[in-house]
C-alpha atoms as a PDB file:
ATOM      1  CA  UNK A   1     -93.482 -20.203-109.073  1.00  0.00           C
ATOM      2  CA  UNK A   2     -91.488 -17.145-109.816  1.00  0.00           C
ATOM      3  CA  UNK A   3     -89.149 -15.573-106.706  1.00  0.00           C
ATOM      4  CA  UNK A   4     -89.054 -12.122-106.018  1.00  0.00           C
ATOM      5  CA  UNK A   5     -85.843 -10.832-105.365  1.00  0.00           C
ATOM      6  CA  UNK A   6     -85.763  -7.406-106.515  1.00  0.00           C
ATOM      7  CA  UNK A   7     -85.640  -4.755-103.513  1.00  0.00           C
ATOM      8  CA  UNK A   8     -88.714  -2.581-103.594  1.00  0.00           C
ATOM      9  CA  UNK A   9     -88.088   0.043-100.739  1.00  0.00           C
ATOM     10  CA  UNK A  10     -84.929   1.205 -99.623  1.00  0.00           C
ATOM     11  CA  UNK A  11     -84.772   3.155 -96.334  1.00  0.00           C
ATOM     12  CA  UNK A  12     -81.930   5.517 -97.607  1.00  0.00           C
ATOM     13  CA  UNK A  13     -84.058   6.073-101.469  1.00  0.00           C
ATOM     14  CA  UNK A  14     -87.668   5.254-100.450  1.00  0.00           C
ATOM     15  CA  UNK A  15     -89.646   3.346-103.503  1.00  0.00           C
ATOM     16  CA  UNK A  16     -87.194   1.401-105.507  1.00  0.00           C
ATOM     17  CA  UNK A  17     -88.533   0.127-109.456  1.00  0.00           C
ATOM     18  CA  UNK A  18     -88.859  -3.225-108.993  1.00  0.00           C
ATOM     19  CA  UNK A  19     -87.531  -4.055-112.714  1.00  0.00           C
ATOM     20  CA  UNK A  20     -84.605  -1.615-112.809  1.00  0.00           C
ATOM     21  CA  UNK A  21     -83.908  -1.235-108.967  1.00  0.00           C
ATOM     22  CA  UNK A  22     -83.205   2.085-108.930  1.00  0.00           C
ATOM     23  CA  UNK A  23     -85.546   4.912-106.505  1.00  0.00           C
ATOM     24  CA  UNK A  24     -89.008   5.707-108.900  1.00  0.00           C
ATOM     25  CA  UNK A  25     -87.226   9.535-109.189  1.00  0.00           C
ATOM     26  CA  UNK A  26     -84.556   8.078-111.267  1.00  0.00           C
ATOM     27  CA  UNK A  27     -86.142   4.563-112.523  1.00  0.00           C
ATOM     28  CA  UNK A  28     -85.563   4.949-116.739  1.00  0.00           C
ATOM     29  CA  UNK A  29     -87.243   1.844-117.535  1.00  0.00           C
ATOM     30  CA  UNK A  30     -88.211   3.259-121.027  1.00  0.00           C
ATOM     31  CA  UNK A  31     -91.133   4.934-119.007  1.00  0.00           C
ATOM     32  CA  UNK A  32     -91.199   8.246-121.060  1.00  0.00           C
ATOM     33  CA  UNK A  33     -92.614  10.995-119.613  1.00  0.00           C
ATOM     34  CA  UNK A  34     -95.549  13.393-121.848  1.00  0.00           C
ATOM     35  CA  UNK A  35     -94.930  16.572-122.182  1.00  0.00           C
ATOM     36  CA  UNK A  36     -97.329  18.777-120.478  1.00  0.00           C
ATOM     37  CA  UNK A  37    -100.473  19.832-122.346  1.00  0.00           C
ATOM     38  CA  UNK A  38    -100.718  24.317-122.695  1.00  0.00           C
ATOM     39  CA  UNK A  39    -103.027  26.525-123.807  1.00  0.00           C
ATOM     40  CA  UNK A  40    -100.250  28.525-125.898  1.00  0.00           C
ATOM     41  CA  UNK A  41     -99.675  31.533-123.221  1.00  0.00           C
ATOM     42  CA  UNK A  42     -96.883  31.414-120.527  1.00  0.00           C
ATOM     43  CA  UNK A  43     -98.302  33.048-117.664  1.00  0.00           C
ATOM     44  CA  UNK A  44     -95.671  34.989-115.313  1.00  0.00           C
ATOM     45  CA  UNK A  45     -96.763  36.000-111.962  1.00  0.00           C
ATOM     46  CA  UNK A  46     -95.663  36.930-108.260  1.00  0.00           C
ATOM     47  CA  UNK A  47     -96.565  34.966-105.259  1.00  0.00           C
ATOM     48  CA  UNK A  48     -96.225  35.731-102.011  1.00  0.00           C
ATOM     49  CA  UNK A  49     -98.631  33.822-100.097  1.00  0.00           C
ATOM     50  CA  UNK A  50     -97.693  31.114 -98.248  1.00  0.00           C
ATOM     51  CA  UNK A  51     -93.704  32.451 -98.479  1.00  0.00           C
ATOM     52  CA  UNK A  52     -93.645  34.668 -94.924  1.00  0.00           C
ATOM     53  CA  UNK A  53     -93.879  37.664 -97.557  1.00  0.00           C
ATOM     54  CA  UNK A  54     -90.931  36.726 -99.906  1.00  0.00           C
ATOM     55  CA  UNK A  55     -91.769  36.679-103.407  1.00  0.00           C
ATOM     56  CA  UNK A  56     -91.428  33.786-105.766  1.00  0.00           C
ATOM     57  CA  UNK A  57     -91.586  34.271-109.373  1.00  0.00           C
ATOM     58  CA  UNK A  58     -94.068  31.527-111.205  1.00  0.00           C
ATOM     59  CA  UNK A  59     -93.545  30.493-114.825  1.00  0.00           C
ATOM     60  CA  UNK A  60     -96.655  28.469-116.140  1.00  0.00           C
ATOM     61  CA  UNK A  61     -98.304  26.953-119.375  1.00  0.00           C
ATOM     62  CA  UNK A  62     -94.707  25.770-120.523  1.00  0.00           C
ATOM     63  CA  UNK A  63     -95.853  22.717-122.565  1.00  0.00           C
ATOM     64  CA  UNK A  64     -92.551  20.706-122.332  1.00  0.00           C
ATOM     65  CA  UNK A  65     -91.077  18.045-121.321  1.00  0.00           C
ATOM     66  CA  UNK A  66     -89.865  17.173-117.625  1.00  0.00           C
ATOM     67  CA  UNK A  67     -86.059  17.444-118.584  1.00  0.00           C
ATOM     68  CA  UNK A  68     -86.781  20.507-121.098  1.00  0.00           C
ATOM     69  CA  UNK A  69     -88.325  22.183-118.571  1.00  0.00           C
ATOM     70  CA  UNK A  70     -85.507  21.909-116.056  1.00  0.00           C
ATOM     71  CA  UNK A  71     -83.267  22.672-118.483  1.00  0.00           C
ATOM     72  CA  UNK A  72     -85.055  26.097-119.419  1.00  0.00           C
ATOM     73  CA  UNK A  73     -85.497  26.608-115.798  1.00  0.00           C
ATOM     74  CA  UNK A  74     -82.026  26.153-115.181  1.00  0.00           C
ATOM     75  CA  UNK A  75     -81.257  28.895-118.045  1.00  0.00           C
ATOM     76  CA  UNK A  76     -83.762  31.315-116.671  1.00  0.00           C
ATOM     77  CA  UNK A  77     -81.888  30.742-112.942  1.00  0.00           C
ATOM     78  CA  UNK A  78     -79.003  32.219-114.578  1.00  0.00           C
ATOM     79  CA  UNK A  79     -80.248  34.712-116.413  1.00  0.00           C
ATOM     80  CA  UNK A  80     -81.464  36.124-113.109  1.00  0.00           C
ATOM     81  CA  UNK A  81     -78.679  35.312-110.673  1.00  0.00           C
ATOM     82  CA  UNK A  82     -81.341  33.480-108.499  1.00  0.00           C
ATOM     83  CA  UNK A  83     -82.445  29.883-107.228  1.00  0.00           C
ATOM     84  CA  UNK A  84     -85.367  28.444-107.850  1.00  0.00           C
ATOM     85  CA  UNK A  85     -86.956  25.277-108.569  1.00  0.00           C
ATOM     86  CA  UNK A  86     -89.615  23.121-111.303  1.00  0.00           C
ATOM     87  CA  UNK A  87     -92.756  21.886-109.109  1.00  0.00           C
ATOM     88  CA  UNK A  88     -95.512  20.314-110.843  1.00  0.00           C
ATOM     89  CA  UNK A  89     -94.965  21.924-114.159  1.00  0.00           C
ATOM     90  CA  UNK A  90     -94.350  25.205-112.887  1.00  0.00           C
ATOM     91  CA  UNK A  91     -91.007  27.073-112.629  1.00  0.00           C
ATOM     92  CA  UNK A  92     -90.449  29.016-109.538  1.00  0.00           C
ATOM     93  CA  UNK A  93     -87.700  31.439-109.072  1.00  0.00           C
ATOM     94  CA  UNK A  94     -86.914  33.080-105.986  1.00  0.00           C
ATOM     95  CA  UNK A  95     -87.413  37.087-105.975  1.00  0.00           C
ATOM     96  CA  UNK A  96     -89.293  39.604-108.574  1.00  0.00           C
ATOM     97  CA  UNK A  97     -87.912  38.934-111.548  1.00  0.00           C
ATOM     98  CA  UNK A  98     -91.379  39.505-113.603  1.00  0.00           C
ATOM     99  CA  UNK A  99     -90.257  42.147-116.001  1.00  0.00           C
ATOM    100  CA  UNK A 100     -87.167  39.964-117.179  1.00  0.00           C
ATOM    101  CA  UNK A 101     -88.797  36.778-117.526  1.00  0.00           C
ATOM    102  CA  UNK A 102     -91.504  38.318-119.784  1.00  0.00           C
ATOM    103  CA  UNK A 103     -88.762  39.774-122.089  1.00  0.00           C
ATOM    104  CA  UNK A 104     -86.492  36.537-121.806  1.00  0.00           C
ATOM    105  CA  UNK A 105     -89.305  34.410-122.864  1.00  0.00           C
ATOM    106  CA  UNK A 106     -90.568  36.391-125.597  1.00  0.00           C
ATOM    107  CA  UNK A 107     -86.981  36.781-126.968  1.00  0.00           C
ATOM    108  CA  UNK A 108     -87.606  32.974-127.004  1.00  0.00           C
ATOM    109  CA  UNK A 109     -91.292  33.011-129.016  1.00  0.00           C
ATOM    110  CA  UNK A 110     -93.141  32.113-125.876  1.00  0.00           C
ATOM    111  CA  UNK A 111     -96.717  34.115-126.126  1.00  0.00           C
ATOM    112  CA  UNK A 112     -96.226  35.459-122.984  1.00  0.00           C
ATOM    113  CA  UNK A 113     -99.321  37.028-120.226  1.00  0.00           C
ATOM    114  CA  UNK A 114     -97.887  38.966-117.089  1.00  0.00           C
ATOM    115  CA  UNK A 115    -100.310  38.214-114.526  1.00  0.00           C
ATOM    116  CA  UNK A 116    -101.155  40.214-111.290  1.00  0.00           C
ATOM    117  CA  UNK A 117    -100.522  43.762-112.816  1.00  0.00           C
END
């Protein structure tokens, strides 16, 4: 009979790994994470739905990998002088920055579709 020692929820982390015992967001027991799967085209687009009319700029079809794509994200943050954020594969930056992220990403040899007009 085996004892089970290892904490598995913390109140201060939430869900802890139970082999590592670190919180699931920052467990790195050699769990590697995919990179997302893309048709090719970055999609850029506005949204304002949802957002009590502020615009958020979305970045999609990035196939990379979790920390890639915060790292690009990061860089495209700067280039605009804005926050933002990765959810769920998408990059969301905070204002209309359409027109730059289209050229930024082509500079970058992204196949890039502006969506929305």
């Amino acid at each position: 009979m085996t004892k089970n020692t290892g904490i598995v929820y913390s109140t201060e982390h939430g869900r802890m790994c139970p082999a590592c015992g670190k919180p699931l967001e920052s467990c790195v027991c050699g769990q590697k994470q995919t990179a997302l799967k893309g048709d090719g085209s970055v999609r850029v687009a506005l949204e304002t739905k949802g957002r009590h009319g502020k615009g958020v700029t979305l970045i999609s079809g990035i196939s990379a990998s979790p920390e890639d794509l915060k790292a690009l994200a990061k860089t495209l943050k700067q280039k605009c002088g804005s926050g933002g954020a990765v959810k769920n594969g998408v990059i969301e930056i905070q204002g209309d920055h359409r027109g730059l992220m289209v050229e930024e990403l082509k500079g970058r040899g992204y196949k890039v579709k502006l969506l929305g007009g």
